[in-house]
Structure formats: C-alpha cells, structure tokens
C-alpha atoms as a PDB file:
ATOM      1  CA  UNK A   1     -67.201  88.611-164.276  1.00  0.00           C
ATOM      2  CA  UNK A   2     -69.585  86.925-166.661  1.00  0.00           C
ATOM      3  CA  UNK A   3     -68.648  83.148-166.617  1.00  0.00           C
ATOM      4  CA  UNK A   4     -70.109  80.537-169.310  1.00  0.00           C
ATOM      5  CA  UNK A   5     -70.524  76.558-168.097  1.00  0.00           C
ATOM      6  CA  UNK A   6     -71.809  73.810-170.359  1.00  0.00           C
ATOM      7  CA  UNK A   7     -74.314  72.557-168.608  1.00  0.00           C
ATOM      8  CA  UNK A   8     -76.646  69.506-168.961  1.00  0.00           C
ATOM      9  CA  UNK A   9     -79.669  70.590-166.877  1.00  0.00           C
ATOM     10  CA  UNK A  10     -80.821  74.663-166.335  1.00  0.00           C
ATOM     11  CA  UNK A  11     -79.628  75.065-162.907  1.00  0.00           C
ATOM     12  CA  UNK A  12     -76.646  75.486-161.017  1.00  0.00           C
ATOM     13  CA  UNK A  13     -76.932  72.246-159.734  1.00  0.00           C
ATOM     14  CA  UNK A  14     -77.145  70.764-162.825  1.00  0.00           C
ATOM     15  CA  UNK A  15     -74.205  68.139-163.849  1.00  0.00           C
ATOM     16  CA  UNK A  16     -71.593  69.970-166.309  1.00  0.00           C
ATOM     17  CA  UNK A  17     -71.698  68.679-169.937  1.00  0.00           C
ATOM     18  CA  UNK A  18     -68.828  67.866-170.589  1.00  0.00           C
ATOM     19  CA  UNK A  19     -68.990  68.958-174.447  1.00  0.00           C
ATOM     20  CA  UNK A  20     -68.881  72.378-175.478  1.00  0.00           C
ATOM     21  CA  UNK A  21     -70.650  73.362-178.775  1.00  0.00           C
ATOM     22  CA  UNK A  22     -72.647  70.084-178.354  1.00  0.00           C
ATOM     23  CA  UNK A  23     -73.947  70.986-174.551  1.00  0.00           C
ATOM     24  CA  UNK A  24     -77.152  70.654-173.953  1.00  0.00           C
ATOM     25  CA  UNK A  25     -77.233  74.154-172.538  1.00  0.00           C
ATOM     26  CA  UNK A  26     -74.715  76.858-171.906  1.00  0.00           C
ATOM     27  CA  UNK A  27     -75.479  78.977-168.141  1.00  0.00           C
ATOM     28  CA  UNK A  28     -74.154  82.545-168.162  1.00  0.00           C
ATOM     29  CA  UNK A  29     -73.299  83.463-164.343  1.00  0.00           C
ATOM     30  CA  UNK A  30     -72.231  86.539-162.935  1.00  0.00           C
ATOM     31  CA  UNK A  31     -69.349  85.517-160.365  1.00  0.00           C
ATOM     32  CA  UNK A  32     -70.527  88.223-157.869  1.00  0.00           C
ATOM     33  CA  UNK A  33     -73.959  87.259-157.052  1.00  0.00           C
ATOM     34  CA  UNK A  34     -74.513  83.764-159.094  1.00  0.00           C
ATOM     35  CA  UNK A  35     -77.575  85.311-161.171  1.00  0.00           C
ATOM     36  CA  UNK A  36     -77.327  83.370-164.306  1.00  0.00           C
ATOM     37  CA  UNK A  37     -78.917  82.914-167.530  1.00  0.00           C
ATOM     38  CA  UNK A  38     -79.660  79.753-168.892  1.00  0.00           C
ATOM     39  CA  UNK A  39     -78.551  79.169-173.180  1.00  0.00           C
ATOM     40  CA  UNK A  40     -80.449  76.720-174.778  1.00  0.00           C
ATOM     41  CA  UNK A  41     -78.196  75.139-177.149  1.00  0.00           C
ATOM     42  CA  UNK A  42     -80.549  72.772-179.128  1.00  0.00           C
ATOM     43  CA  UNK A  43     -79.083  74.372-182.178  1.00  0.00           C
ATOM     44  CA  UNK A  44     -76.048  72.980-182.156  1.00  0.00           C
ATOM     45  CA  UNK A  45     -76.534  69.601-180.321  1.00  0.00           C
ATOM     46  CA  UNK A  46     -76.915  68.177-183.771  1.00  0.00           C
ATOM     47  CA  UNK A  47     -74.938  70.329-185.759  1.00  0.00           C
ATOM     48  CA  UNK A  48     -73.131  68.258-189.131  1.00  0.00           C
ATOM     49  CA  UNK A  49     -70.403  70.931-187.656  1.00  0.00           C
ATOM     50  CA  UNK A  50     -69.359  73.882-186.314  1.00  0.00           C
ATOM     51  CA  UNK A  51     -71.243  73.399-183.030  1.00  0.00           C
ATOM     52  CA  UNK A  52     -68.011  75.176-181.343  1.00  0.00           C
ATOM     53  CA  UNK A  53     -67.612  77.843-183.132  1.00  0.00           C
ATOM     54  CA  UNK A  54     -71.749  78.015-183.307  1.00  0.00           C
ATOM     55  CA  UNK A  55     -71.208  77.996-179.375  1.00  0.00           C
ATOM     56  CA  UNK A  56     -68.540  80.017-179.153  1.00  0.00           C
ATOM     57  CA  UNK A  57     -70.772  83.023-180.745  1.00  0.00           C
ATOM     58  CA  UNK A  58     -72.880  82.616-178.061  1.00  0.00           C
ATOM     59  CA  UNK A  59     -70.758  82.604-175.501  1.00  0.00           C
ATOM     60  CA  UNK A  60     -69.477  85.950-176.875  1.00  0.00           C
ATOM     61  CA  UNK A  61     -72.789  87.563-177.495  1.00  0.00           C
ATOM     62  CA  UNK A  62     -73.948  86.897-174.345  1.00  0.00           C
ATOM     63  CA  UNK A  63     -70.010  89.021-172.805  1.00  0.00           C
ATOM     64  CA  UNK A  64     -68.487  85.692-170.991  1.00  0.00           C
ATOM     65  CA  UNK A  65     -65.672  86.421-169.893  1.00  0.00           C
ATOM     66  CA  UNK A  66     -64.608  82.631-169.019  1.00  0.00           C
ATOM     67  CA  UNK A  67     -66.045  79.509-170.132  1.00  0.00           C
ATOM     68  CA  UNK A  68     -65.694  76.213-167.803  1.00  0.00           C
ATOM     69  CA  UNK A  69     -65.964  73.060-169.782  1.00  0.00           C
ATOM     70  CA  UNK A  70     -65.227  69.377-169.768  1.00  0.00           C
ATOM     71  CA  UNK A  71     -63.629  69.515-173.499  1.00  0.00           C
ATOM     72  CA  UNK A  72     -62.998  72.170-175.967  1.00  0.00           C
ATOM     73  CA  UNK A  73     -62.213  71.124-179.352  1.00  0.00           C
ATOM     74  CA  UNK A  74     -59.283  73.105-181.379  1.00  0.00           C
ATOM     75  CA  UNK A  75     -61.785  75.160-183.613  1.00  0.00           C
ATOM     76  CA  UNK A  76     -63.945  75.710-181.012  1.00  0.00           C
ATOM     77  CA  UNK A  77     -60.986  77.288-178.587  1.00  0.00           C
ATOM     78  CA  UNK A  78     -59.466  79.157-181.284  1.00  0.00           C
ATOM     79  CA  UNK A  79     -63.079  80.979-181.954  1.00  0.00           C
ATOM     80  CA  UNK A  80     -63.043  81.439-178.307  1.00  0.00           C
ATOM     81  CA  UNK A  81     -59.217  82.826-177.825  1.00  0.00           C
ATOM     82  CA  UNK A  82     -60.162  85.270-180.995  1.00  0.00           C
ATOM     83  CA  UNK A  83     -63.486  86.329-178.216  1.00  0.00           C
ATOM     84  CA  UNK A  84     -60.756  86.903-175.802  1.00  0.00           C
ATOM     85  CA  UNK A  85     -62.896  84.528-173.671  1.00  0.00           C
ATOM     86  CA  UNK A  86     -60.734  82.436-171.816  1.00  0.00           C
ATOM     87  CA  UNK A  87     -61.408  78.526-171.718  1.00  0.00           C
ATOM     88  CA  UNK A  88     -60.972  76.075-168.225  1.00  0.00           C
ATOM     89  CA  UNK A  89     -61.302  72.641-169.395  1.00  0.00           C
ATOM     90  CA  UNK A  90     -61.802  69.274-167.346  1.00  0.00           C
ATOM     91  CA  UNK A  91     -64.701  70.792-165.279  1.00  0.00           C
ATOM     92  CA  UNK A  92     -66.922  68.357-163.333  1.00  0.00           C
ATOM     93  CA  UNK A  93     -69.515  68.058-161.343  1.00  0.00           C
ATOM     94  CA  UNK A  94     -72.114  70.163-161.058  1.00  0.00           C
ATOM     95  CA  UNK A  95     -71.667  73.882-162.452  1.00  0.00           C
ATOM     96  CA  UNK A  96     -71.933  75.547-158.829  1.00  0.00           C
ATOM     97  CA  UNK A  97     -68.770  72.671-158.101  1.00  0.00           C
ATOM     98  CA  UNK A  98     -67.061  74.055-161.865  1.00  0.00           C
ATOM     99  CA  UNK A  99     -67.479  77.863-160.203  1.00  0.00           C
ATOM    100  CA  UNK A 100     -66.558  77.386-157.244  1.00  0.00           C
ATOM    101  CA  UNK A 101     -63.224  75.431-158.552  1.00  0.00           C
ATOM    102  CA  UNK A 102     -62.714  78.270-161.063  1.00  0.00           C
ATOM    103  CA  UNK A 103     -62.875  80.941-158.721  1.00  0.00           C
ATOM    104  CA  UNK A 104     -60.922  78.855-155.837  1.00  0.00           C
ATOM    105  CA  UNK A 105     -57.810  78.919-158.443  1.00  0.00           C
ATOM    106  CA  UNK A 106     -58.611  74.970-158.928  1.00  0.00           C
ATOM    107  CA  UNK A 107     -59.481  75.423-162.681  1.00  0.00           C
ATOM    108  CA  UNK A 108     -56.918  76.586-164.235  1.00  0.00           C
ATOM    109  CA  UNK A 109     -57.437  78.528-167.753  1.00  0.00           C
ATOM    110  CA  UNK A 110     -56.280  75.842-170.493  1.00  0.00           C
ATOM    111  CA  UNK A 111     -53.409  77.319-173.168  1.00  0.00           C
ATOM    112  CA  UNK A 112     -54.768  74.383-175.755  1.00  0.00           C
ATOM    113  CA  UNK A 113     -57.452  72.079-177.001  1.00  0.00           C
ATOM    114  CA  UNK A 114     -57.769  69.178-175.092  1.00  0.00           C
ATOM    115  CA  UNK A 115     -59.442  66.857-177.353  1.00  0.00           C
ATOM    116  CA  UNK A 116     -59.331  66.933-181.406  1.00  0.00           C
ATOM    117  CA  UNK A 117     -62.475  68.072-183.267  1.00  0.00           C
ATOM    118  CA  UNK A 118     -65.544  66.106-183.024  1.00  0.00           C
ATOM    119  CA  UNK A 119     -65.520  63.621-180.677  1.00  0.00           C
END
C-alpha cells in the first residue's frame, strides 16, 4: 500500500506538517518495506488557492492509497474521496510515528473535513 504523509522535512523522521495542500513536502511510502519518495510541494505552499486540490493531484498521480495528515480542508478531502484515496487526519509526530499509528489501527480514516478551507 502506497501511503502519502505531509511532511515538513524529506525523511521519515521528519515532523508531520500538519497542513495538507500547504505542506512543505508530501512523502510517498510503500507500507511493506518503507521505501518512499519525497514530493516537493513548493508549488502550492503559496498558492492564492487550491493548494488541496493542487495536492490532492499529486497524491493521486503518484497511486496513494492513504494520506496521513494533521488537517484536511473540505475541498481538499472531497478531491481526495473522488481519488478514492482515503484521508487519516490529526497525525503527529514524526511521519515514521503517523505510519506506524496508521498501520497499528491508531489512525483512524476520517469520514469529514476537520477544519474549514484555508486556515
């Protein structure tokens, strides 16, 4: 399984950001054998808007399966549900902590936004 975390640094050690289409980077890891990929997401990080959906794209064209995050606006998770990527909000900690959590059944998938557009 392909799993997407918004990330602030480019390692799995890195601190989760805690925004999604405004992350500073977005790191694509295979649950089996925590290879990953590291997005740079400099695009969006001072997008007028659509960062989220922007993001979202990404995190499609790149086949996530799952995206950990601290907040997922309602654009943003809507783009994401229509990706049939599933979204975990209220990650923390480092994204090796956000995996692990995910994959320990401590992460639950979200059914809705948990904060309203930009924020």
């Amino acid at each position: 399984m392909k799993i997407a975390v918004t990330s602030k640094g480019t390692h799995l050690d890195s601190e989760v950001d805690p925004r999604f289409g405004r992350a500073a980077y977005i790191i694509i890891v295979d649950s089996e054998t925590l290879e990953f990929e590291v997005v740079d997401n400099k695009e969006n990080v001072n997008a007028l808007k659509g960062a989220g959906i922007q993001a979202a794209r990404m995190a499609s064209d790149k086949k996530a399966d799952v995206l950990l995050t601290g907040f997922c606006g309602p654009n943003a998770f809507k783009a994401m549900k229509a990706a049939k990527i599933g979204v975990a909000n209220d990650a923390a900690g480092t994204v090796r902590d956000a995996l692990q959590a995910y994959l320990d059944g401590k992460l639950p998938l979200s059914d809705a936004a948990n904060v309203e557009g930009q924020w």
